[in-house]
PDB file of N, CA and C in Angstrom:
ATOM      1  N   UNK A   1      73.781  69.213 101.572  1.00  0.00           N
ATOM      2  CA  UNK A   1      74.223  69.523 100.223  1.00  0.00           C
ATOM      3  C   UNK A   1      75.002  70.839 100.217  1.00  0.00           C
ATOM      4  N   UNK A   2      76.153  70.608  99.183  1.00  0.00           N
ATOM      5  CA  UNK A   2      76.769  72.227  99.561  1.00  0.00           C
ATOM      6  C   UNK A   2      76.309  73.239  98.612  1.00  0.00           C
ATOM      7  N   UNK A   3      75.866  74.615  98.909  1.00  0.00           N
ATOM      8  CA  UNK A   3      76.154  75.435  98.227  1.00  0.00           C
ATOM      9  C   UNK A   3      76.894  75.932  97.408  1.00  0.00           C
ATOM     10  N   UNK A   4      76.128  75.959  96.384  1.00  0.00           N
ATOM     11  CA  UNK A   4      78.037  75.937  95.134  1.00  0.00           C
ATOM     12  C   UNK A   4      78.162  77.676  95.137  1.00  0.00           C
ATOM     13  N   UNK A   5      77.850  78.585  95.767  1.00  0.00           N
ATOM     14  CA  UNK A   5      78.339  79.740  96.098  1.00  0.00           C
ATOM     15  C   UNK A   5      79.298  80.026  97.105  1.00  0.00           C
ATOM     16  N   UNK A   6      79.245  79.106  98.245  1.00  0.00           N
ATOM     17  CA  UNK A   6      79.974  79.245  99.624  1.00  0.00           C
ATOM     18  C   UNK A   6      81.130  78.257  98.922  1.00  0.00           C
ATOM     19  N   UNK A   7      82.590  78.613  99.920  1.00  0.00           N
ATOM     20  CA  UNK A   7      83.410  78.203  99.944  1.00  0.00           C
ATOM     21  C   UNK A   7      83.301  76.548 100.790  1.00  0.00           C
ATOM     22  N   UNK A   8      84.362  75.529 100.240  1.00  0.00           N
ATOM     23  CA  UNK A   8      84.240  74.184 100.922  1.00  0.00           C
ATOM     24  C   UNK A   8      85.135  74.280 102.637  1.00  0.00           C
ATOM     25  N   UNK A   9      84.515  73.497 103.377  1.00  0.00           N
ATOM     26  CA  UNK A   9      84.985  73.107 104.473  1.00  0.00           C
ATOM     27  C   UNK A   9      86.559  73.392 104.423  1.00  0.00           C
ATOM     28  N   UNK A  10      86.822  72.916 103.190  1.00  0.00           N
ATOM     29  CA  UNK A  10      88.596  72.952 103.288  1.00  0.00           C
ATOM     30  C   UNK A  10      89.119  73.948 103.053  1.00  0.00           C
ATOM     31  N   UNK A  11      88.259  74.944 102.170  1.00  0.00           N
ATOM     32  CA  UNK A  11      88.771  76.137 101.704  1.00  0.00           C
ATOM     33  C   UNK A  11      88.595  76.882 102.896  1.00  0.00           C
ATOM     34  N   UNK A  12      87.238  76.918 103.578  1.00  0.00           N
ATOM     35  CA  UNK A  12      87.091  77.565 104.708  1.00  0.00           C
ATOM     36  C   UNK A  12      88.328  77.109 105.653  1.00  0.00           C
ATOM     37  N   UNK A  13      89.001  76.104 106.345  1.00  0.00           N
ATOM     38  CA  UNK A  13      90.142  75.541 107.319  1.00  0.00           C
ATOM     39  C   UNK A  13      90.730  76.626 106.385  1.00  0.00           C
ATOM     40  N   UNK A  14      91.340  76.342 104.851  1.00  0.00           N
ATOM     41  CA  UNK A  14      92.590  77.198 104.486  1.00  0.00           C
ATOM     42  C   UNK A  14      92.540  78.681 104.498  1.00  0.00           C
ATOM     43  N   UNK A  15      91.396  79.269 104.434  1.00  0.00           N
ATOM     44  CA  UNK A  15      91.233  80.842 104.324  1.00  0.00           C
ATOM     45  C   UNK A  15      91.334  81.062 106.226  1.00  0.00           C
ATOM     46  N   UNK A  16      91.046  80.546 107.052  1.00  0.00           N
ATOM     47  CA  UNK A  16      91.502  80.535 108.728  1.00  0.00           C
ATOM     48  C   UNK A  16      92.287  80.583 108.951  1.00  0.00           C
ATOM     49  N   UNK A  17      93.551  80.109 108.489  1.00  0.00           N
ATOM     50  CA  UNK A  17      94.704  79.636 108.679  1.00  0.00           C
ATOM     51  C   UNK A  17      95.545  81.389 107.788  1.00  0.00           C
ATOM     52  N   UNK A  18      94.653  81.388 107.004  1.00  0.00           N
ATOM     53  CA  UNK A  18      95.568  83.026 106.136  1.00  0.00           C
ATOM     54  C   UNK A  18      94.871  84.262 107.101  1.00  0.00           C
ATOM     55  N   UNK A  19      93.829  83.841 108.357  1.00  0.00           N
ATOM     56  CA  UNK A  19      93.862  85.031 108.922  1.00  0.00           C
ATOM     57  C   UNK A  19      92.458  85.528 108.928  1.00  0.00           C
ATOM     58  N   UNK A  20      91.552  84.810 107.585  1.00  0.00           N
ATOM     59  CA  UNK A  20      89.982  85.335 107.097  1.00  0.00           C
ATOM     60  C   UNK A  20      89.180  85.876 108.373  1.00  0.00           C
ATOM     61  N   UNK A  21      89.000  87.026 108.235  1.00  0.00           N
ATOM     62  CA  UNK A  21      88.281  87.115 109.718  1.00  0.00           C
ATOM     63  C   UNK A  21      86.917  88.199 109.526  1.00  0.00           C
ATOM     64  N   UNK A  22      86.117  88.251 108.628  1.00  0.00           N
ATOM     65  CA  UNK A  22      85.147  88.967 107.715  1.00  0.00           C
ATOM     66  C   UNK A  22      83.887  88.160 108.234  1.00  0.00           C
ATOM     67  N   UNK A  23      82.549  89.102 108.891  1.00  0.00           N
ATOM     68  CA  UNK A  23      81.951  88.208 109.255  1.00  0.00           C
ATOM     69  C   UNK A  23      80.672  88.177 107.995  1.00  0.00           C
ATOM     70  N   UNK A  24      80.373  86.628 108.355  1.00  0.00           N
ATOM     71  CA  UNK A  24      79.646  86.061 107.464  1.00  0.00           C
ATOM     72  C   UNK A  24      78.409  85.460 107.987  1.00  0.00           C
ATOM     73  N   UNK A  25      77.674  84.969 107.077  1.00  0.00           N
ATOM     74  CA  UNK A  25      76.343  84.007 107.550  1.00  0.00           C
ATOM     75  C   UNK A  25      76.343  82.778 107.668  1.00  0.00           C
ATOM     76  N   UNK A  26      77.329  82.694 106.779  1.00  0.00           N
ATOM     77  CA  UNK A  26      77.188  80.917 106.783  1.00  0.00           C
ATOM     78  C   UNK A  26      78.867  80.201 107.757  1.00  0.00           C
ATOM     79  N   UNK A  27      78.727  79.000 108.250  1.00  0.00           N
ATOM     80  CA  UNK A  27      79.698  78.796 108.709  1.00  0.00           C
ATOM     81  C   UNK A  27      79.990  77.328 109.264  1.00  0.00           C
ATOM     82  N   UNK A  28      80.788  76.683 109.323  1.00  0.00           N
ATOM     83  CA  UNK A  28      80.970  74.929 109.340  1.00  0.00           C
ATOM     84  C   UNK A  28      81.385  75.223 110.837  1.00  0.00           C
ATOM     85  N   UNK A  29      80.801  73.729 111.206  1.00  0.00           N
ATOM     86  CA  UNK A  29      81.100  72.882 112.209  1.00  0.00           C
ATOM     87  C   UNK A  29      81.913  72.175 111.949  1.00  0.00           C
ATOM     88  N   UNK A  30      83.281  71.700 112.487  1.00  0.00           N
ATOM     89  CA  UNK A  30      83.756  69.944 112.115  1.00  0.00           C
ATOM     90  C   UNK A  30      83.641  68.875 112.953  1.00  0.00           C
ATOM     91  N   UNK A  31      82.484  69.115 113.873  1.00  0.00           N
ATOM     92  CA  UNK A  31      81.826  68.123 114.530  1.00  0.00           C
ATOM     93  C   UNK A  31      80.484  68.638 115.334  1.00  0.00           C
ATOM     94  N   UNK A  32      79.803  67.398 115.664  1.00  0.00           N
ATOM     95  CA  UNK A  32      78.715  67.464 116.829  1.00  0.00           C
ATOM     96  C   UNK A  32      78.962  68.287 117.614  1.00  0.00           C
ATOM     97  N   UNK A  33      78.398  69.000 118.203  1.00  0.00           N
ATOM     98  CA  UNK A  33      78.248  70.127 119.437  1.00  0.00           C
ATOM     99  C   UNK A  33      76.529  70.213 119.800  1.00  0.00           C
ATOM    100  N   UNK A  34      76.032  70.347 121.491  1.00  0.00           N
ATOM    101  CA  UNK A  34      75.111  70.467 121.608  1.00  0.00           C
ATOM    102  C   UNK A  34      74.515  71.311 121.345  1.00  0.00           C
ATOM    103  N   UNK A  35      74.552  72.630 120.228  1.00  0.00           N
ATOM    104  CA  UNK A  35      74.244  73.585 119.856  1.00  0.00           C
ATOM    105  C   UNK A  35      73.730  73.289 118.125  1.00  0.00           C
ATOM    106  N   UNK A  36      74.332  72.861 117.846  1.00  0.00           N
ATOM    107  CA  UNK A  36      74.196  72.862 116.319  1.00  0.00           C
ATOM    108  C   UNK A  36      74.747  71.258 115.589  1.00  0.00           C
ATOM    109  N   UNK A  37      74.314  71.145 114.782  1.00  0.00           N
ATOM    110  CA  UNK A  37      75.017  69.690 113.916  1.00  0.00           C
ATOM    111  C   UNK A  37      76.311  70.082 112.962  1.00  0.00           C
ATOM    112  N   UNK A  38      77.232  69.435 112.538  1.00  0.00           N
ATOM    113  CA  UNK A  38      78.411  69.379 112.005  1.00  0.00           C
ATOM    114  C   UNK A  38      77.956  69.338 110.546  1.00  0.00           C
ATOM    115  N   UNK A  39      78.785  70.605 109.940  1.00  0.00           N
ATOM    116  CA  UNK A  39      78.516  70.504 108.573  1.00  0.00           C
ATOM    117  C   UNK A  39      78.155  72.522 108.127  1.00  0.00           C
ATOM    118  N   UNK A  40      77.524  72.742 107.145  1.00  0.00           N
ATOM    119  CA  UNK A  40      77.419  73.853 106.851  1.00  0.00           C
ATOM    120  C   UNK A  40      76.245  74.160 107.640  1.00  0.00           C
ATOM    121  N   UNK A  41      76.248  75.390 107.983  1.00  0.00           N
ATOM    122  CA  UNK A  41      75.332  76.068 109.208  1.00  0.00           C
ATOM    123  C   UNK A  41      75.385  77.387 108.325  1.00  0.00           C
ATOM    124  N   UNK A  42      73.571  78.631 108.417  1.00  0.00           N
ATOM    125  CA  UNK A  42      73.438  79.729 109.076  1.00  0.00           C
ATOM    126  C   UNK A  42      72.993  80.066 109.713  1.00  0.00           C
ATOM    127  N   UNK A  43      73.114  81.226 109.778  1.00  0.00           N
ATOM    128  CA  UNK A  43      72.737  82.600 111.070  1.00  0.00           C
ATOM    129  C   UNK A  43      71.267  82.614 110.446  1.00  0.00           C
ATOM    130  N   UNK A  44      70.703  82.798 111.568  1.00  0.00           N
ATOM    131  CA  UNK A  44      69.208  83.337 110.836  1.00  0.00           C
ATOM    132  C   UNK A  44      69.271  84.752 110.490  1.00  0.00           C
ATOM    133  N   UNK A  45      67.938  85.438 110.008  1.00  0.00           N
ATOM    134  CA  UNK A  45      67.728  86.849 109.797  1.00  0.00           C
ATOM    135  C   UNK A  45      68.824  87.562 108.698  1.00  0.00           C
ATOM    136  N   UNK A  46      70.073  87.288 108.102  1.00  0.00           N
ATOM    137  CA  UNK A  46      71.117  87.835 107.918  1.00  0.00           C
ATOM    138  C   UNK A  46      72.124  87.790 108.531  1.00  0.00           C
ATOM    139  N   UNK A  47      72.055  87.938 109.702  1.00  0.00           N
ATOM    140  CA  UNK A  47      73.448  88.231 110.679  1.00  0.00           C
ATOM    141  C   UNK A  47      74.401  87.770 110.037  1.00  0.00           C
ATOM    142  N   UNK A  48      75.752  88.445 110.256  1.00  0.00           N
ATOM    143  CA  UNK A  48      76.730  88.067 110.197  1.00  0.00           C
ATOM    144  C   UNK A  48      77.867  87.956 111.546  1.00  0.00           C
ATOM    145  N   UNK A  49      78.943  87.037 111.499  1.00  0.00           N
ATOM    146  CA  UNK A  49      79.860  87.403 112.655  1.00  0.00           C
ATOM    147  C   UNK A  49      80.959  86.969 111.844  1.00  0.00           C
ATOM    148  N   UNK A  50      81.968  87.108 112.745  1.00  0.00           N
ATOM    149  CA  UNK A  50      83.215  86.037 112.380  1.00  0.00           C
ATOM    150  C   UNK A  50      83.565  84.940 113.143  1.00  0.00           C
ATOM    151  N   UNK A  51      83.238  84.076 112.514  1.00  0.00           N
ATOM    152  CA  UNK A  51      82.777  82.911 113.174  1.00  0.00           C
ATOM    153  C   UNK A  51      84.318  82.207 113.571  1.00  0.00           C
ATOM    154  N   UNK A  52      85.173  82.848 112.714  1.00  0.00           N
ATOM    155  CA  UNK A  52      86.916  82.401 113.098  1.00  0.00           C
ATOM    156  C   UNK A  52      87.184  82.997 114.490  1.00  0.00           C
ATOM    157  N   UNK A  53      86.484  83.684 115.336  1.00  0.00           N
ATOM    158  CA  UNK A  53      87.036  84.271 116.524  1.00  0.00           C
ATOM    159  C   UNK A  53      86.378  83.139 117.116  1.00  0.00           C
ATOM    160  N   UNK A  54      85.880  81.949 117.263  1.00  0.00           N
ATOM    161  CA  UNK A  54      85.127  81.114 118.220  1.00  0.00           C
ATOM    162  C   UNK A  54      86.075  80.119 118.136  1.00  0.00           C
ATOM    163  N   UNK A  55      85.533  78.850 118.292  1.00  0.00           N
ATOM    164  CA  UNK A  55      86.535  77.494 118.955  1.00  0.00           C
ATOM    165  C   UNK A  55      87.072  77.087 117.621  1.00  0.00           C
ATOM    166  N   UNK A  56      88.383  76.340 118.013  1.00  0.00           N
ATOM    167  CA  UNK A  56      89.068  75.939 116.309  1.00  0.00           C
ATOM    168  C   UNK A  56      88.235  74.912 115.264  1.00  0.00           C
ATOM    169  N   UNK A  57      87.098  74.285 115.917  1.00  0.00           N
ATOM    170  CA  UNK A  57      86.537  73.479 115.285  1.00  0.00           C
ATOM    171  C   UNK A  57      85.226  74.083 114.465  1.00  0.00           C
ATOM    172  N   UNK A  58      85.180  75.854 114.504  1.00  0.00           N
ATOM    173  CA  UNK A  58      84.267  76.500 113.651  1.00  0.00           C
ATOM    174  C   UNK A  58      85.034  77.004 112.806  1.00  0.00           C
ATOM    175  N   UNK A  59      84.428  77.226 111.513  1.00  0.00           N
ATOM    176  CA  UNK A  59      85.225  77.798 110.465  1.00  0.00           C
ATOM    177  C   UNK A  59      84.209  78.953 109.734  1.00  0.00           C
ATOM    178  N   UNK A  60      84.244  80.025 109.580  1.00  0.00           N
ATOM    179  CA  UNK A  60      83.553  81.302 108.534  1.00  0.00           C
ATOM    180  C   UNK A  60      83.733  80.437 107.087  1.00  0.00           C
ATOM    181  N   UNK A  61      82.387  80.107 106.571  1.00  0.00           N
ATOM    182  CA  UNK A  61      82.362  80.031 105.351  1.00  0.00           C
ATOM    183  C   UNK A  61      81.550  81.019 104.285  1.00  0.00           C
ATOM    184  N   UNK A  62      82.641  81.975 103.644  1.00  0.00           N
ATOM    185  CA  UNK A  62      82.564  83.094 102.720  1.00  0.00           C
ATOM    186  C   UNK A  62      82.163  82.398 101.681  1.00  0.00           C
ATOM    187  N   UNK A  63      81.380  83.523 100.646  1.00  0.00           N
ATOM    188  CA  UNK A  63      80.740  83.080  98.777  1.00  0.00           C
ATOM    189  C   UNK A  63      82.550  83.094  98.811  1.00  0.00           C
ATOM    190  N   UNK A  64      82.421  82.462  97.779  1.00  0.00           N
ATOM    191  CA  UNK A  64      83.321  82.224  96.923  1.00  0.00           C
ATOM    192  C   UNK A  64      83.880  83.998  96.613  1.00  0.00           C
ATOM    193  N   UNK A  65      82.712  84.672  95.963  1.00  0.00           N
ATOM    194  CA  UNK A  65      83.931  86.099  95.596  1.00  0.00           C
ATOM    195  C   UNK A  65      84.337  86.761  96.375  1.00  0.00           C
ATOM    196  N   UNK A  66      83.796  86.589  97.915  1.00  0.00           N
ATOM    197  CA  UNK A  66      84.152  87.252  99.281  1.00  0.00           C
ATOM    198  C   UNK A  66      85.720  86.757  99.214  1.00  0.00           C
ATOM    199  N   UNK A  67      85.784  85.039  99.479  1.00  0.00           N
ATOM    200  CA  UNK A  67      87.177  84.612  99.762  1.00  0.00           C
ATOM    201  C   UNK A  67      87.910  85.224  98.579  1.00  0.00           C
ATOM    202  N   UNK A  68      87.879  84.856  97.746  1.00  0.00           N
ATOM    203  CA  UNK A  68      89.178  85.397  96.133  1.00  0.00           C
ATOM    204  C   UNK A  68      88.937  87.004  96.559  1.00  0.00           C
ATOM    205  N   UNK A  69      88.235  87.499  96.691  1.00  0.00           N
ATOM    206  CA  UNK A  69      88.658  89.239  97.037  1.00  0.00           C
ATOM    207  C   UNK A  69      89.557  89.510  98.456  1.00  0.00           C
ATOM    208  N   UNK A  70      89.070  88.750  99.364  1.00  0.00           N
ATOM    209  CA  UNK A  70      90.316  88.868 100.682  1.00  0.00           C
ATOM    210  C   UNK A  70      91.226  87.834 100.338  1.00  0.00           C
ATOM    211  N   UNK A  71      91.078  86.594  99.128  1.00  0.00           N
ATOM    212  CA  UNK A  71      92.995  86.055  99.131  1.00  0.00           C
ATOM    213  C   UNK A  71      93.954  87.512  98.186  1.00  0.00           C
ATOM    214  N   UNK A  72      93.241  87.793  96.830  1.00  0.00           N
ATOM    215  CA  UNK A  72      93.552  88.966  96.279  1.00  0.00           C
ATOM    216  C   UNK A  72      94.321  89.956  97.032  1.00  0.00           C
ATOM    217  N   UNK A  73      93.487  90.706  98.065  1.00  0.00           N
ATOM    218  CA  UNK A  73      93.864  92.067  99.036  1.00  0.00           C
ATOM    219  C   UNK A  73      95.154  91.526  99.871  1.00  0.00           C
ATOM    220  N   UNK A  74      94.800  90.213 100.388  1.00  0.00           N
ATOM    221  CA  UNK A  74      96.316  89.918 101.468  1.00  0.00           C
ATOM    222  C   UNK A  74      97.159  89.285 101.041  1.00  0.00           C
ATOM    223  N   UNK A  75      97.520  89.566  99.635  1.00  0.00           N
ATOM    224  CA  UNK A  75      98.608  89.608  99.169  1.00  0.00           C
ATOM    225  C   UNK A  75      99.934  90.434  99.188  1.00  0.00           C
TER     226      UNK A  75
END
């Protein structure tokens, strides 16, 4: 089920693509990997990383006012 605070899968691909690189807790898979299942994932404890520095098939998924404050700024 998604979190209606975090940004969608797609928003997450489109905020990657503008550069988003802010690390976060939460973060998508777009497939199976022997590590984790495909879909919205977190970090335990808090942690954060930037999950956009890993393989193209992970994506950083930011709250919602995280992303609109870094689309805002990199303007």
């Amino acid at each position: 089920m998604q979190n209606p605070l975090i940004v969608s899968l797609e928003e997450a691909k489109e905020l990657k693509s503008k550069g988003f690189n802010l690390p976060t807790e939460h973060y998508y898979l777009d497939r199976e990997v022997p590590y984790g299942s495909s879909g919205l994932n977190k970090l335990d404890y808090g942690q954060k990383l930037n999950h956009n520095d890993y393989d193209d098939y992970i994506y950083s998924a930011p709250t919602k006012e995280v992303a609109l404050k870094f689309l805002e700024e990199s303007k």
